[in-house]
Protein backbone atom coordinates (compact mmCIF):
# COMPACT_ATOMS: atom_id res chain seq x y z
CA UNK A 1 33.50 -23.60 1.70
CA UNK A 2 30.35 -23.87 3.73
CA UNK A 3 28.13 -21.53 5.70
CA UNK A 4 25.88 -23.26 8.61
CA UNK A 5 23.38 -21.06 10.48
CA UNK A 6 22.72 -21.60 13.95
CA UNK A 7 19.17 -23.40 14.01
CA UNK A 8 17.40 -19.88 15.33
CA UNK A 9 18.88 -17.86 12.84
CA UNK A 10 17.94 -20.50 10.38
CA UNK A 11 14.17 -20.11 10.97
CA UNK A 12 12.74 -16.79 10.97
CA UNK A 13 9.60 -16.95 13.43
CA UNK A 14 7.12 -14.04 13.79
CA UNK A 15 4.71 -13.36 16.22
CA UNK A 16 0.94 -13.84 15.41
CA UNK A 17 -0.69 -10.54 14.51
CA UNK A 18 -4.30 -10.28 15.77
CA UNK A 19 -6.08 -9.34 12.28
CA UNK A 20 -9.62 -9.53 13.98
CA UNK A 21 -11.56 -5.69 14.30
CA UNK A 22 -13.82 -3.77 12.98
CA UNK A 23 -15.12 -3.35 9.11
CA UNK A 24 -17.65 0.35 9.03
CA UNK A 25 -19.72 0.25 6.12
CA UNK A 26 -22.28 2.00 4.48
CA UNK A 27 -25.75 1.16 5.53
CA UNK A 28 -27.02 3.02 2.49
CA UNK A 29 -25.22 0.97 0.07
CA UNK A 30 -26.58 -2.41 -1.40
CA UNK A 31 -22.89 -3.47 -2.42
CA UNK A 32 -22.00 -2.68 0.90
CA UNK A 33 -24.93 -3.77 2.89
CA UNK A 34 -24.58 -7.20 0.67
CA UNK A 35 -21.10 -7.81 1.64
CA UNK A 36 -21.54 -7.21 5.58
CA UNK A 37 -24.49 -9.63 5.63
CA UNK A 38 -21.87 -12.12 3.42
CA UNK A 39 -19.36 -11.46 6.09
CA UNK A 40 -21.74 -11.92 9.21
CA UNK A 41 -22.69 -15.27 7.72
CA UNK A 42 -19.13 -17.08 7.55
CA UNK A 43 -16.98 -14.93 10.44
CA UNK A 44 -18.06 -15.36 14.52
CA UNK A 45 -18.54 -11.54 15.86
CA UNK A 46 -15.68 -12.06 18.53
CA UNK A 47 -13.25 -11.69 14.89
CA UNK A 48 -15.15 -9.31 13.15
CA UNK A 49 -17.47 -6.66 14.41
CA UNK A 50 -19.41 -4.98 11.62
CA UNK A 51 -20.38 -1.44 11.98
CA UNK A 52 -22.73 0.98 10.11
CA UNK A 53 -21.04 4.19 9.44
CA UNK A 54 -23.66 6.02 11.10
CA UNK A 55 -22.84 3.41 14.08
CA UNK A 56 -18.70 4.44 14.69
CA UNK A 57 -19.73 5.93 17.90
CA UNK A 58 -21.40 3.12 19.76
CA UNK A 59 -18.33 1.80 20.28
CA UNK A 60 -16.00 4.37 22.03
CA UNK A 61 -12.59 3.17 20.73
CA UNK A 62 -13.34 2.67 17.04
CA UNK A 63 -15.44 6.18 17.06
CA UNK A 64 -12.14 8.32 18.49
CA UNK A 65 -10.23 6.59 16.27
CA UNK A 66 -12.41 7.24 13.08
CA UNK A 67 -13.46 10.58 14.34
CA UNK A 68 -12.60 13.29 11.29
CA UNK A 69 -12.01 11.24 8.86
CA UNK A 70 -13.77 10.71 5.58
CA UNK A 71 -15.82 7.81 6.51
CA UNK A 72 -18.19 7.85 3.67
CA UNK A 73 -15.83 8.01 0.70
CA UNK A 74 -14.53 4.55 1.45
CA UNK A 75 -14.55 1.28 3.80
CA UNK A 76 -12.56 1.77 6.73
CA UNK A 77 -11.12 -1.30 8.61
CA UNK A 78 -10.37 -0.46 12.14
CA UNK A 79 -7.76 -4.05 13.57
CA UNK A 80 -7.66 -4.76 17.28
CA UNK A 81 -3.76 -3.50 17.36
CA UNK A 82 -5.50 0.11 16.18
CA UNK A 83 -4.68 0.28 12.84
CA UNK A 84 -6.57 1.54 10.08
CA UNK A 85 -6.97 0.39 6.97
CA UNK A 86 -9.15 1.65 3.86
CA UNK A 87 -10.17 0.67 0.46
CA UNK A 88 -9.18 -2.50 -1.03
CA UNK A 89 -6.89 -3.22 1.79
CA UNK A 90 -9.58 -3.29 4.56
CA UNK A 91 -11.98 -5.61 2.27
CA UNK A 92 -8.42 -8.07 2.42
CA UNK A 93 -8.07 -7.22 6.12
CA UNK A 94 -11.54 -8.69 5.95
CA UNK A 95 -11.72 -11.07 3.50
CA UNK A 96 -8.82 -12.96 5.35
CA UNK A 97 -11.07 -13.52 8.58
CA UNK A 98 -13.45 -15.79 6.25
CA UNK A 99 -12.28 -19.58 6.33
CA UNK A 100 -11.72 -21.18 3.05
CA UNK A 101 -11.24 -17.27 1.46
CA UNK A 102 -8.46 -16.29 3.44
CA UNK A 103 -5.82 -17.83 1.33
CA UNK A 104 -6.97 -15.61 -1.53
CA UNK A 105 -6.54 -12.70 0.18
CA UNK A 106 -3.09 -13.73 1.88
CA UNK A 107 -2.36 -14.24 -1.90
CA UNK A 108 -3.04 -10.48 -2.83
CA UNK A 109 -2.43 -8.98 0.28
CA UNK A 110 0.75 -7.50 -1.23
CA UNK A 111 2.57 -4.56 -3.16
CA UNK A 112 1.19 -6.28 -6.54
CA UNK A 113 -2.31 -7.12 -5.43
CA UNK A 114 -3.06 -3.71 -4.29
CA UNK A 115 -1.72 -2.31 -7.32
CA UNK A 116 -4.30 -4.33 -9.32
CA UNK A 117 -7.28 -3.80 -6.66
CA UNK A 118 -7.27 -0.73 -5.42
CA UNK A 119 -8.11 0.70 -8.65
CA UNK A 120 -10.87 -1.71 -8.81
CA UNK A 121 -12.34 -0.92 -5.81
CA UNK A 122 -12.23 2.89 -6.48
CA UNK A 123 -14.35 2.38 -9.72
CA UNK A 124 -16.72 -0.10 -7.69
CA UNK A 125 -16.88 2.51 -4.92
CA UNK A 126 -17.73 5.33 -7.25
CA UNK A 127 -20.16 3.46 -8.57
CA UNK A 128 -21.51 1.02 -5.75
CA UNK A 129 -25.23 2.90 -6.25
CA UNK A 130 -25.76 2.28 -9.71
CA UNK A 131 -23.98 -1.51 -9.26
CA UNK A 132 -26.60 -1.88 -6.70
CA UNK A 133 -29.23 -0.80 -8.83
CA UNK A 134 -28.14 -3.09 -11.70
CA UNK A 135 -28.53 -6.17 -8.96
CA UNK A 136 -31.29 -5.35 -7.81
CA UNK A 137 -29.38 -4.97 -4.17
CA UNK A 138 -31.43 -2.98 -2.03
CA UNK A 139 -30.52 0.15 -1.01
CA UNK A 140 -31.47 -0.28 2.73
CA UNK A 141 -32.20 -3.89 4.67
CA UNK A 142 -31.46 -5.49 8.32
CA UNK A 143 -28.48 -7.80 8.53
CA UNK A 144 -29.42 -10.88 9.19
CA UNK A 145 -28.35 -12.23 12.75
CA UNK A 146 -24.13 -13.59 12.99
CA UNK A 147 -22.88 -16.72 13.84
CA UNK A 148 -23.17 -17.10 17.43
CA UNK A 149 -25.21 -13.70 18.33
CA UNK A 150 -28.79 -14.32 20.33
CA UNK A 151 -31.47 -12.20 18.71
C-alpha cells in the first residue's frame, strides 16, 4: 500500500519573513561599538539600521517600542514585523543580514544554538569593558560611514 500527496501538500512553502530592522547598541562599549562598525561595513542601511542606545528615540517607532525596557543590560534587535529580540538571538537576527555569514547563523539560529550562545554572550556582555580593554577597543569612536549612506 501506497500514500501519494497531492503536489501542494507535498511541498510545504512559507512566506518570506522580512528579518531587516534595527540592532541598538552601546556607544560606550568597544565590543559593541566594534561590531556595529563590522556590521555597517558588509549590510546596506535600507536592511539594517544601527542605533546607539542613547539614539532609540530618533526614530519614533523603535523608541515606543523599546521604551521601559532594560536597554543597557543587553543588545536589543528591534525586526521590521516589530519584534524584539535580545541577547544572542538579536546578534543572529543580525548576523544573518551579512552575506557570506548568514548561513552560520541560519545554522544556530535554533533551540540548540541558543542553548550554547546565550550563555556565551551573557559572560561576553558582563564583561564587554574589560574584553575591550584587553583589545585595545576603544571605549568611544565614530562609525565609519555604511554602504550606500552620503556623508
Amino acid at each position: 500500500m501506497s500514500i501519494t500527496l497531492r503536489r501542494g501538500l507535498a511541498r510545504r512553502r512559507t512566506a518570506g519573513i522580512d528579518r531587516s530592522g534595527y540592532l541598538l547598541y552601546d556607544s560606550d562599549c568597544g565590543i559593541c561599538l566594534a561590531t556595529a562598525a563590522w556590521l555597517a561595513k558588509r549590510v546596506v542601511p535600507s536592511r539594517l539600521g544601527l542605533l546607539a542606545l542613547s539614539d532609540a528615540d530618533s526614530v519614533p517607532r523603535i523608541g515606543r517600542l523599546v521604551r521601559g525596557r532594560p536597554l543597557a543590560t543587553t543588545i536589543h534587535f528591534v525586526r521590521g514585523d516589530d519584534t524584539i529580540l535580545t541577547g544572542a538571538r538579536a546578534v543572529l537576527a543580525a548576523v544573518r543580514l551579512v552575506p557570506r555569514w548568514r548561513f552560520i547563523a541560519i545554522a544556530l539560529d535554533n533551540a540548540a544554538g541558543h542553548a550554547v550562545l546565550e550563555p556565551l554572550y551573557r559572560q561576553i556582555a558582563s564583561h564587554r569593558r574589560r574584553i575591550g580593554r584587553l583589545f585595545g577597543l576603544p571605549v568611544a569612536c565614530p562609525l565609519p560611514p555604511r554602504k550606500g549612506e552620503i556623508v
